[in-house]
N, C-alpha and C. Protein backbone atom coordinates (compact mmCIF):
# COMPACT_ATOMS: atom_id res chain seq x y z
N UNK A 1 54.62 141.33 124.00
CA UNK A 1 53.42 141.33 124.81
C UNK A 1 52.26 140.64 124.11
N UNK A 2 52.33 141.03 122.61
CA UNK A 2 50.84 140.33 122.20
C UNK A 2 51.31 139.61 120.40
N UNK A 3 51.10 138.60 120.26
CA UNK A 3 51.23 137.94 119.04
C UNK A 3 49.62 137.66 117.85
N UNK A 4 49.57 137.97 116.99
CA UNK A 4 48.67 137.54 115.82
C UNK A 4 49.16 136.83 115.29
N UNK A 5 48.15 135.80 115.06
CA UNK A 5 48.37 134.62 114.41
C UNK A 5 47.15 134.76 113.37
N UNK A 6 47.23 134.97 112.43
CA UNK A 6 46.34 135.27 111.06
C UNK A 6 45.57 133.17 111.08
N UNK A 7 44.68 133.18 110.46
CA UNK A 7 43.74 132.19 110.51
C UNK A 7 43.24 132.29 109.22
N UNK A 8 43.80 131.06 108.16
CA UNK A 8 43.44 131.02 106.93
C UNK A 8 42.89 129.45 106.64
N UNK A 9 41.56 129.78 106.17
CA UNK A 9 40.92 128.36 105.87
C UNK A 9 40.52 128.39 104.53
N UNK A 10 40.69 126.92 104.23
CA UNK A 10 40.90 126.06 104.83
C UNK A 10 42.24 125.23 104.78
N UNK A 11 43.09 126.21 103.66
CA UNK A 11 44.57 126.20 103.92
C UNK A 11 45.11 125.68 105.48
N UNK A 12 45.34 126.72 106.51
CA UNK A 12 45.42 126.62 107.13
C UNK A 12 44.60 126.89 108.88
N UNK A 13 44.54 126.23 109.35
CA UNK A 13 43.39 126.51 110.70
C UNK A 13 44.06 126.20 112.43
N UNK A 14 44.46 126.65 112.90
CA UNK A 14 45.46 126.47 113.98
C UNK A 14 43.82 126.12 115.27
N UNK A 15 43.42 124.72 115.09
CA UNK A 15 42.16 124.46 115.66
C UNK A 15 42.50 124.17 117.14
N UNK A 16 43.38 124.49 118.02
CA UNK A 16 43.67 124.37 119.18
C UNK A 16 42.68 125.68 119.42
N UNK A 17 42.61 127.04 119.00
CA UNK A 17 41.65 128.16 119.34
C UNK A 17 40.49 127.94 119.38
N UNK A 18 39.83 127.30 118.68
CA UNK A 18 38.17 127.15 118.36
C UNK A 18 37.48 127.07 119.25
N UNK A 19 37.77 126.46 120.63
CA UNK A 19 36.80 126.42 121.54
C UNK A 19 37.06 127.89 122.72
N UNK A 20 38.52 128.54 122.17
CA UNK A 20 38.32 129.62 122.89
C UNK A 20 37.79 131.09 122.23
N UNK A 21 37.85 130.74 120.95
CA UNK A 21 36.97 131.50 119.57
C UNK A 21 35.67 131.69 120.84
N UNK A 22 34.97 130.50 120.19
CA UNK A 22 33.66 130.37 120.01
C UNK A 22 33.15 130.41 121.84
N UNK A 23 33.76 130.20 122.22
CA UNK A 23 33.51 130.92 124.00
C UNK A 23 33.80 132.28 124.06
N UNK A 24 34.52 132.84 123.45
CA UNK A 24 34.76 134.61 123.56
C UNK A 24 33.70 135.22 122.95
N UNK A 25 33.16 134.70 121.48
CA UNK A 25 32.78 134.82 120.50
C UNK A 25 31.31 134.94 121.38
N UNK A 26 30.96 133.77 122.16
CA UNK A 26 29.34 133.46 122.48
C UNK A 26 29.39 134.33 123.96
N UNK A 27 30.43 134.58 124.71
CA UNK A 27 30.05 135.56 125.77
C UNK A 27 30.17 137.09 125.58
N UNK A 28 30.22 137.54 124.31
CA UNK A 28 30.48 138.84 123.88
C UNK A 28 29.40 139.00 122.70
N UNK A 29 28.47 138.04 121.88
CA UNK A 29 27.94 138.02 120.91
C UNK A 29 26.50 138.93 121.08
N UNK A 30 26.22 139.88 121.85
CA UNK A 30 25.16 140.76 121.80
C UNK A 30 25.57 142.16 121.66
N UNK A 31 27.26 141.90 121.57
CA UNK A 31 27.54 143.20 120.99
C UNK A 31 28.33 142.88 119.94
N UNK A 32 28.74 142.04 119.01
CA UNK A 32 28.96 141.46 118.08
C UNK A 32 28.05 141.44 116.70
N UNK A 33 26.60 141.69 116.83
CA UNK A 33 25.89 141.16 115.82
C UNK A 33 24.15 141.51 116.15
N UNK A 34 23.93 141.63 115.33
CA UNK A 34 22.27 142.10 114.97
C UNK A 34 21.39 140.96 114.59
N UNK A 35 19.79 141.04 114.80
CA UNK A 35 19.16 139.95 114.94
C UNK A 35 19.41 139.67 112.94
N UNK A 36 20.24 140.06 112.19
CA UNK A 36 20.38 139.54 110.89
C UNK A 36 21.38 138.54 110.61
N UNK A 37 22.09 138.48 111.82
CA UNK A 37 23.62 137.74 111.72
C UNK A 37 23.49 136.46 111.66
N UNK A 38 24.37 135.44 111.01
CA UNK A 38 24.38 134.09 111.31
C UNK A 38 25.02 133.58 112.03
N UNK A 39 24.41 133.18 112.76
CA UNK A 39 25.35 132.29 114.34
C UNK A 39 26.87 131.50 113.95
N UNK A 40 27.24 132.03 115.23
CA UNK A 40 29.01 131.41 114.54
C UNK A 40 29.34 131.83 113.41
N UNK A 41 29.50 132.84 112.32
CA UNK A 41 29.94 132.99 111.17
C UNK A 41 30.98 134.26 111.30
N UNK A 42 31.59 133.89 112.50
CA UNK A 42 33.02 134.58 112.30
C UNK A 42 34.03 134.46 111.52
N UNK A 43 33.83 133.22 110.78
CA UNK A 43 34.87 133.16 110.73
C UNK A 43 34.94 133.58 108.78
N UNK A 44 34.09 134.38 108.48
CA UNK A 44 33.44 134.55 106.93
C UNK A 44 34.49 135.48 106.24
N UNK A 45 35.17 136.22 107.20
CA UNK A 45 36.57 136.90 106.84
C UNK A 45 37.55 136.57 106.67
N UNK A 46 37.64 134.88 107.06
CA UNK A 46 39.25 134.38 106.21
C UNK A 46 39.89 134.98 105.16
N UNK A 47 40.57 135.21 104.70
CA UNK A 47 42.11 135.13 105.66
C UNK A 47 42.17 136.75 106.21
N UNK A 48 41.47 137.46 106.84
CA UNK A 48 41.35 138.03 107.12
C UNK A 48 41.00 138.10 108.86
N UNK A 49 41.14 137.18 109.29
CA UNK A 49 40.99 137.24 110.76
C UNK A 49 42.44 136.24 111.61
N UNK A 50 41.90 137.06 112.75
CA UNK A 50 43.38 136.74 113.13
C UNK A 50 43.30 136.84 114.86
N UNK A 51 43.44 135.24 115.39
CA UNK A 51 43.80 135.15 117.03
C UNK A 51 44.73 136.16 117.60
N UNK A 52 44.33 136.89 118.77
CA UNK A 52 45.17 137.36 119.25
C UNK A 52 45.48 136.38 120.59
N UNK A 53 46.61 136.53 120.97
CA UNK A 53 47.83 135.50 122.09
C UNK A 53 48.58 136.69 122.73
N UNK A 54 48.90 135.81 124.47
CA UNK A 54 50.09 136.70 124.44
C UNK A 54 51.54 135.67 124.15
N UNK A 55 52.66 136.12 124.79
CA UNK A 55 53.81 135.76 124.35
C UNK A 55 53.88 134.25 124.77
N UNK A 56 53.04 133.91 125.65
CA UNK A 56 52.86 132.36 125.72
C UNK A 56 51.90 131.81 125.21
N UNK A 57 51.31 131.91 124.29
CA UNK A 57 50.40 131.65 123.45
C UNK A 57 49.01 131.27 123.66
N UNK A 58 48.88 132.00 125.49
CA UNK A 58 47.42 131.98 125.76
C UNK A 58 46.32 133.03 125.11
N UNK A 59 44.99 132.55 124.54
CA UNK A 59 44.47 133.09 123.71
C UNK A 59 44.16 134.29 124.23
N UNK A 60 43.88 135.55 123.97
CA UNK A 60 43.44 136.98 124.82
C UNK A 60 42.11 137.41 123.78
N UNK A 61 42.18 136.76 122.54
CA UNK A 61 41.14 137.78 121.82
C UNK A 61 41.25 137.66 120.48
N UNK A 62 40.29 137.49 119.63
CA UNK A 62 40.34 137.43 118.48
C UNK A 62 40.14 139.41 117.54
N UNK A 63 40.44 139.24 116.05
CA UNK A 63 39.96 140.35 115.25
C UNK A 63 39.80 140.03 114.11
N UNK A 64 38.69 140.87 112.97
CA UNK A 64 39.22 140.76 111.73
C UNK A 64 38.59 141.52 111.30
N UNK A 65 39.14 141.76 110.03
CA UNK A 65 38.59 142.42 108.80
C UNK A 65 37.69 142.23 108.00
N UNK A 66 36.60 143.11 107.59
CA UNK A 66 35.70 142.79 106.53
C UNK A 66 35.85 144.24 105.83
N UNK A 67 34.48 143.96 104.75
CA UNK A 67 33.82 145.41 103.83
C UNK A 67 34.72 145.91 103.97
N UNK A 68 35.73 145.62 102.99
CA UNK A 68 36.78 146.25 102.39
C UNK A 68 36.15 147.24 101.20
N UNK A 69 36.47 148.50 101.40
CA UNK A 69 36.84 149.63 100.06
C UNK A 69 37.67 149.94 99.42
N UNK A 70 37.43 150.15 98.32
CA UNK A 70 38.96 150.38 97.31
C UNK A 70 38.56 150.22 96.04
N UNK A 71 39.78 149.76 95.15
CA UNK A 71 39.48 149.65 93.44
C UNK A 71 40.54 148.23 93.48
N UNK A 72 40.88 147.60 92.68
CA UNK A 72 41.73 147.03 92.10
C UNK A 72 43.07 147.30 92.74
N UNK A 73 43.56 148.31 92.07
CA UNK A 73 44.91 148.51 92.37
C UNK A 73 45.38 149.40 93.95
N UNK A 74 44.38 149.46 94.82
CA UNK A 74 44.68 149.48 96.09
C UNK A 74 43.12 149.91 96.84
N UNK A 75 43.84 149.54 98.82
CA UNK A 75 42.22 149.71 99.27
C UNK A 75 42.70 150.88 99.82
N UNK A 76 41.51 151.40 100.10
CA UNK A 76 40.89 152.78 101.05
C UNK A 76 40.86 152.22 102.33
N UNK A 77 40.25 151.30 102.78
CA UNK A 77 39.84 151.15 104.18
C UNK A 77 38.91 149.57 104.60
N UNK A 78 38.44 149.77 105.64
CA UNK A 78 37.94 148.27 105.97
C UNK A 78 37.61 148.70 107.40
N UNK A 79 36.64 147.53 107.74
CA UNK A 79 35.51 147.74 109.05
C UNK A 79 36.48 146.51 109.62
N UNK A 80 36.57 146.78 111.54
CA UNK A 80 37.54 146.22 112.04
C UNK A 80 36.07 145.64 112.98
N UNK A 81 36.71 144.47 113.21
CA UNK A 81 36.12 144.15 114.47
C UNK A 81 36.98 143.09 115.80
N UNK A 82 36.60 143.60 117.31
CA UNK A 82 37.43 143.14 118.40
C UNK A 82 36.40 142.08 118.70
N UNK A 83 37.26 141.56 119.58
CA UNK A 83 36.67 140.79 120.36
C UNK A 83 37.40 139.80 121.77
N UNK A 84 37.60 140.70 122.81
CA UNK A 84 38.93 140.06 123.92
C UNK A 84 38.22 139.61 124.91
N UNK A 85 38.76 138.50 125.62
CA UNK A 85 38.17 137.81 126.61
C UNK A 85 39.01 139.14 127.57
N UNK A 86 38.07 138.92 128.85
CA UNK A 86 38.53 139.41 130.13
C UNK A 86 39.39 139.65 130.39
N UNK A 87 40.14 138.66 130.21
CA UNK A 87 41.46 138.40 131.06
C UNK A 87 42.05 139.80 130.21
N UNK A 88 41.95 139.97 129.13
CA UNK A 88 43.36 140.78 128.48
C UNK A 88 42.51 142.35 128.31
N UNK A 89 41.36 142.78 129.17
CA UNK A 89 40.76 144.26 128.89
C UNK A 89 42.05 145.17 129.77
N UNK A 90 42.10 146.13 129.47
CA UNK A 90 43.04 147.35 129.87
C UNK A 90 44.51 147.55 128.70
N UNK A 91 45.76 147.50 129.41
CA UNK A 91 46.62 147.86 128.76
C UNK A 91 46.94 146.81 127.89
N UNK A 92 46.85 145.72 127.69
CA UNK A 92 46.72 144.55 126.74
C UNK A 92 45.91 144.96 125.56
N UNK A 93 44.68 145.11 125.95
CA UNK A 93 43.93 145.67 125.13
C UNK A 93 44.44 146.91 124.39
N UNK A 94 44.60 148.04 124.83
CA UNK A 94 45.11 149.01 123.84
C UNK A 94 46.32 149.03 123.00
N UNK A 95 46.75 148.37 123.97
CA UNK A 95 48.58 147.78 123.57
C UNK A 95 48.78 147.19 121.80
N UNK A 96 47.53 146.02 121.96
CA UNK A 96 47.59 145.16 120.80
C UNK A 96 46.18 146.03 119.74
N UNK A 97 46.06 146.48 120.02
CA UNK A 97 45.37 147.44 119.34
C UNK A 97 46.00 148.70 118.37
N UNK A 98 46.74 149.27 119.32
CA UNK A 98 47.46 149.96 118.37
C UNK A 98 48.68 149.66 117.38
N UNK A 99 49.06 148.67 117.65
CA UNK A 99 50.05 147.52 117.01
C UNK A 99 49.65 146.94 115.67
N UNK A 100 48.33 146.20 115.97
CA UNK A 100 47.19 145.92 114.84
C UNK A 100 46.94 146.78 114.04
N UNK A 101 46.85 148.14 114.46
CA UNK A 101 46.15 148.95 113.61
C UNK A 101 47.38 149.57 112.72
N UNK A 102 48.36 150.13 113.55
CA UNK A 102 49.37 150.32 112.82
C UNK A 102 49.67 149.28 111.27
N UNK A 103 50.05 147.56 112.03
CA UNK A 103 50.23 146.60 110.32
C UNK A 103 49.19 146.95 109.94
N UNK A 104 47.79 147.18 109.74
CA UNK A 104 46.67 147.20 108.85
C UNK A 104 47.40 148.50 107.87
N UNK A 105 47.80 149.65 108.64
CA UNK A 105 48.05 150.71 107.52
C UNK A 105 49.37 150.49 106.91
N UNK A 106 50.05 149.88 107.26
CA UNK A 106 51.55 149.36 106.60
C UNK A 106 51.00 148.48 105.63
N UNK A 107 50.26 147.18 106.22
CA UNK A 107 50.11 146.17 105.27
C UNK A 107 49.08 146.35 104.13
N UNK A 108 47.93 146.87 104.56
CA UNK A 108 47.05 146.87 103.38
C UNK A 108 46.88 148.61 103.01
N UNK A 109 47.90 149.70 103.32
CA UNK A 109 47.75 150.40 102.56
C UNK A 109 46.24 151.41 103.16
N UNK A 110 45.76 151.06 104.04
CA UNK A 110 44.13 152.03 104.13
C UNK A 110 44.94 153.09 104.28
N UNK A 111 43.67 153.92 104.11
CA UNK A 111 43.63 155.17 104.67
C UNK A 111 42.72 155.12 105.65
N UNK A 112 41.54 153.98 106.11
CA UNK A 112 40.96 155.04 107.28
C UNK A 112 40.39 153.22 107.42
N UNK A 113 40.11 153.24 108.85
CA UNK A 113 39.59 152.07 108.64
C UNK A 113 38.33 152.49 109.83
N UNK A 114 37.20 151.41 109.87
CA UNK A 114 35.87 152.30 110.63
C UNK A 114 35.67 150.98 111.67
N UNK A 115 35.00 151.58 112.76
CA UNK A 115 34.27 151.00 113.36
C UNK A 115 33.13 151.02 114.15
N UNK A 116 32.19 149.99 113.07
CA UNK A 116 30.63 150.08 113.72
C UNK A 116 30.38 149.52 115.38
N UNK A 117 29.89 150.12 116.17
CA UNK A 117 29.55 149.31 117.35
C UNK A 117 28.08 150.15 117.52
N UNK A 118 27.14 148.99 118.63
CA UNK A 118 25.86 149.11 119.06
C UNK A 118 26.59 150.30 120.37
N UNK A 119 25.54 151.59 120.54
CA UNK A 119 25.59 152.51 121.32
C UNK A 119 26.01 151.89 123.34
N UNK A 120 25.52 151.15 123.39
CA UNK A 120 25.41 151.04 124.45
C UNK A 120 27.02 149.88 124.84
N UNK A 121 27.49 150.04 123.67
CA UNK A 121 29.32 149.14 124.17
C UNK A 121 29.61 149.78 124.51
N UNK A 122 29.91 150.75 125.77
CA UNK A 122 30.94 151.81 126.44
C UNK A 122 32.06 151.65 126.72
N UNK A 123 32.35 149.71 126.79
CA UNK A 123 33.75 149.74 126.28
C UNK A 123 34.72 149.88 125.44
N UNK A 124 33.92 149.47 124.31
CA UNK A 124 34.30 149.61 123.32
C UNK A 124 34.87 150.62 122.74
N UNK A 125 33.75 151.59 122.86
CA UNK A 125 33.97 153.45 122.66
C UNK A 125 35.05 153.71 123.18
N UNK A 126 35.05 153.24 124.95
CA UNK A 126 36.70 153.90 125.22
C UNK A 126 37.80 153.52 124.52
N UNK A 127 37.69 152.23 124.24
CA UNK A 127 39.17 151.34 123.85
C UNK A 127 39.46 152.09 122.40
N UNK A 128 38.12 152.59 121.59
CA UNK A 128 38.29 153.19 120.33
C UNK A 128 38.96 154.26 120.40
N UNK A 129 38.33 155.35 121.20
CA UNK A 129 39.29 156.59 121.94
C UNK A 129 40.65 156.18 122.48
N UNK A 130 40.69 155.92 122.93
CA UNK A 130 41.98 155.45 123.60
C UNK A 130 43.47 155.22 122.59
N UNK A 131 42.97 154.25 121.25
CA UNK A 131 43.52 153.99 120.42
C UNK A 131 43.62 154.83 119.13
N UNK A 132 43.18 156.00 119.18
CA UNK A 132 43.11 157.25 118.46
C UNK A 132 41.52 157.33 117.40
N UNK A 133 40.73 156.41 117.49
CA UNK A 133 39.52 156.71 116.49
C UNK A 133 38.85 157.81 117.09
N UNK A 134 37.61 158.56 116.65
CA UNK A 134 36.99 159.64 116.55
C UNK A 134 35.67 159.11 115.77
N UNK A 135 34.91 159.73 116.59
CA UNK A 135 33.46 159.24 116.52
C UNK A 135 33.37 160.04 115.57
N UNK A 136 31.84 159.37 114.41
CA UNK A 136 32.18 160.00 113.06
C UNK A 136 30.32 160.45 113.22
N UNK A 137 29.60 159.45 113.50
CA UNK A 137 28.12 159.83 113.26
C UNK A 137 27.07 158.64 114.19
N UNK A 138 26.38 158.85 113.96
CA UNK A 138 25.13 157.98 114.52
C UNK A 138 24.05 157.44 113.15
N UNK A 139 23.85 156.19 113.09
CA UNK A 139 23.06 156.08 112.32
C UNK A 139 21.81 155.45 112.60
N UNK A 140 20.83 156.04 112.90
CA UNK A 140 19.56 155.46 113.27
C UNK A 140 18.89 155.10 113.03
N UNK A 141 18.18 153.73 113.94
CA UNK A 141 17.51 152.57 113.38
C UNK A 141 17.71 152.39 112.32
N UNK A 142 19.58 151.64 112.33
CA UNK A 142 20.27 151.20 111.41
C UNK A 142 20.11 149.91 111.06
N UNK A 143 19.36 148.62 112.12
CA UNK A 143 19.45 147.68 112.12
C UNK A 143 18.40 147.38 113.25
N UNK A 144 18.36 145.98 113.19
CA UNK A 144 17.35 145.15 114.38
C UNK A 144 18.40 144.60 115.07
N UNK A 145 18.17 144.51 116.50
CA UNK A 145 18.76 143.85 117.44
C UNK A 145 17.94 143.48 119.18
N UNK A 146 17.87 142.32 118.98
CA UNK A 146 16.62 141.79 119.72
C UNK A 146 15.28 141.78 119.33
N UNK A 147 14.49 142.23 118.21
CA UNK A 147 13.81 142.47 117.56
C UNK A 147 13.08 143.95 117.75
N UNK A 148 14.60 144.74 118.05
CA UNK A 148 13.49 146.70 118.50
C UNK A 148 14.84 147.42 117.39
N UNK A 149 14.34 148.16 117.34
CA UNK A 149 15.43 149.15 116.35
C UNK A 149 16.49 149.53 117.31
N UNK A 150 17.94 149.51 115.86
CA UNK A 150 19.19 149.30 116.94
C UNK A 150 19.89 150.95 116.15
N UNK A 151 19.93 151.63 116.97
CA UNK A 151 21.36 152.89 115.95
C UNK A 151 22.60 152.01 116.07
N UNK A 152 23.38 152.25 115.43
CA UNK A 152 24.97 152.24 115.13
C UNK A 152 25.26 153.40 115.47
N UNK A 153 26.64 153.44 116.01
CA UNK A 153 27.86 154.14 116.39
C UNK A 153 28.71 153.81 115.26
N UNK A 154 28.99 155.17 114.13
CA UNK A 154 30.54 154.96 113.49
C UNK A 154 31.84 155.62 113.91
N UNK A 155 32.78 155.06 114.28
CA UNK A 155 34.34 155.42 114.36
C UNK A 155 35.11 155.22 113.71
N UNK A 156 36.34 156.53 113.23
CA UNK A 156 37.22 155.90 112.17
C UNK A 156 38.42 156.45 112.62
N UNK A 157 39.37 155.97 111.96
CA UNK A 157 40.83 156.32 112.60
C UNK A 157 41.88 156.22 110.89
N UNK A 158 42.11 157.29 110.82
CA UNK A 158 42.70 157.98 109.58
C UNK A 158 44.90 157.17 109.51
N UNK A 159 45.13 157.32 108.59
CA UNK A 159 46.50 156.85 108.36
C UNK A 159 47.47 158.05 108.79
N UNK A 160 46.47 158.98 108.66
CA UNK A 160 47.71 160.16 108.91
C UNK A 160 47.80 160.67 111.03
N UNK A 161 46.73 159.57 111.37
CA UNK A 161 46.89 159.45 113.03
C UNK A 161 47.79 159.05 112.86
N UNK A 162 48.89 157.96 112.72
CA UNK A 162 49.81 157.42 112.85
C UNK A 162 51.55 157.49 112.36
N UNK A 163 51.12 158.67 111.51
CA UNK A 163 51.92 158.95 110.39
C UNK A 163 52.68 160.20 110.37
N UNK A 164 51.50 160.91 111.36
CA UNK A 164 51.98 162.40 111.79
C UNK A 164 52.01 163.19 113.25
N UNK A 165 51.85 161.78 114.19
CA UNK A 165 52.01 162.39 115.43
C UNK A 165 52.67 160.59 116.10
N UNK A 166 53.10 161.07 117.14
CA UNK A 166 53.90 160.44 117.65
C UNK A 166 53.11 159.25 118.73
N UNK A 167 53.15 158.18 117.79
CA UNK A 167 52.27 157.01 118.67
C UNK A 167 53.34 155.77 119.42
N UNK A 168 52.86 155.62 120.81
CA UNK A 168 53.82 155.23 121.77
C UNK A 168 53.49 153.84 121.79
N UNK A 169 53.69 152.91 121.62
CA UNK A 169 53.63 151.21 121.74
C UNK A 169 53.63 151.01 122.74
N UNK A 170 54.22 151.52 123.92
CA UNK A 170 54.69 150.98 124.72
C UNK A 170 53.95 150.51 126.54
């Protein structure tokens, strides 16, 4: 149903996406980013970000990883961020979500990985619920956004969601 294609620059750059990047990227970018962000600088998480496709390799949505925690010899966790065009919101969406999240705890080992969103993404929130995170706190007038004070929403979703109850792919 849904393929990642990891995006490593400048090694490698699969530039057939870029204009559907940066169109997902610019019709979703007010819940993406705070008046501190630098325009277009998605892509600052190499090799850490990664196109999402479905099985025909039409684009549905990008993700990636940043603010990684840990030591040396392994991480704790990391801040996720979505980002899906239209076409792929509902069971696409959760589908490749919990798939994703699953390799993140296989591959890099977290234990908990978080996610910040601006209060007023109500999609977001569901798709977070949906996919087993749990709202953790509110942090207020955490940031500027539009130039008025913005709270954050934190969500996190633990290794042992996945590890100790029975999660359905399907």
């Amino acid at each position: 149903m849904c393929r990642f294609k990891q995006i490593i620059a400048p090694l490698y750059f699969d530039l057939q996406y870029i204009p559907d990047i940066l169109n997902c990227y610019t019709k979703y970018v007010k819940y993406l980013q705070d008046d501190y962000a630098v325009d277009f600088d998605i892509f600052r998480s190499c090799p850490n970000f990664w196109v999402i496709t479905d099985y025909s390799d039409k684009f549905m949505g990008f993700v990636f990883l940043d603010n990684f925690t840990g030591n040396g010899n392994s991480n704790f966790g990391a801040e996720i961020t979505v980002c899906f065009d239209k076409k792929a919101w509902g069971s696409f969406v959760r589908y490749s979500g919990k798939i994703f999240l699953k390799y993140c705890f296989d591959t890099f080992g977290f234990y908990k990985i978080k996610a910040l969103i601006f209060p007023d993404n109500f999609r977001v929130k569901t798709l977070l619920k949906q996919v087993g995170f749990e709202y953790e706190t509110t942090l207020p007038d955490e940031t500027l956004r539009g130039g008025k004070l913005q709270d954050i929403e934190v969500y996190s979703i633990k290794r042992n969601y996945y590890y100790k109850s029975e999660v359905n792919y399907d």
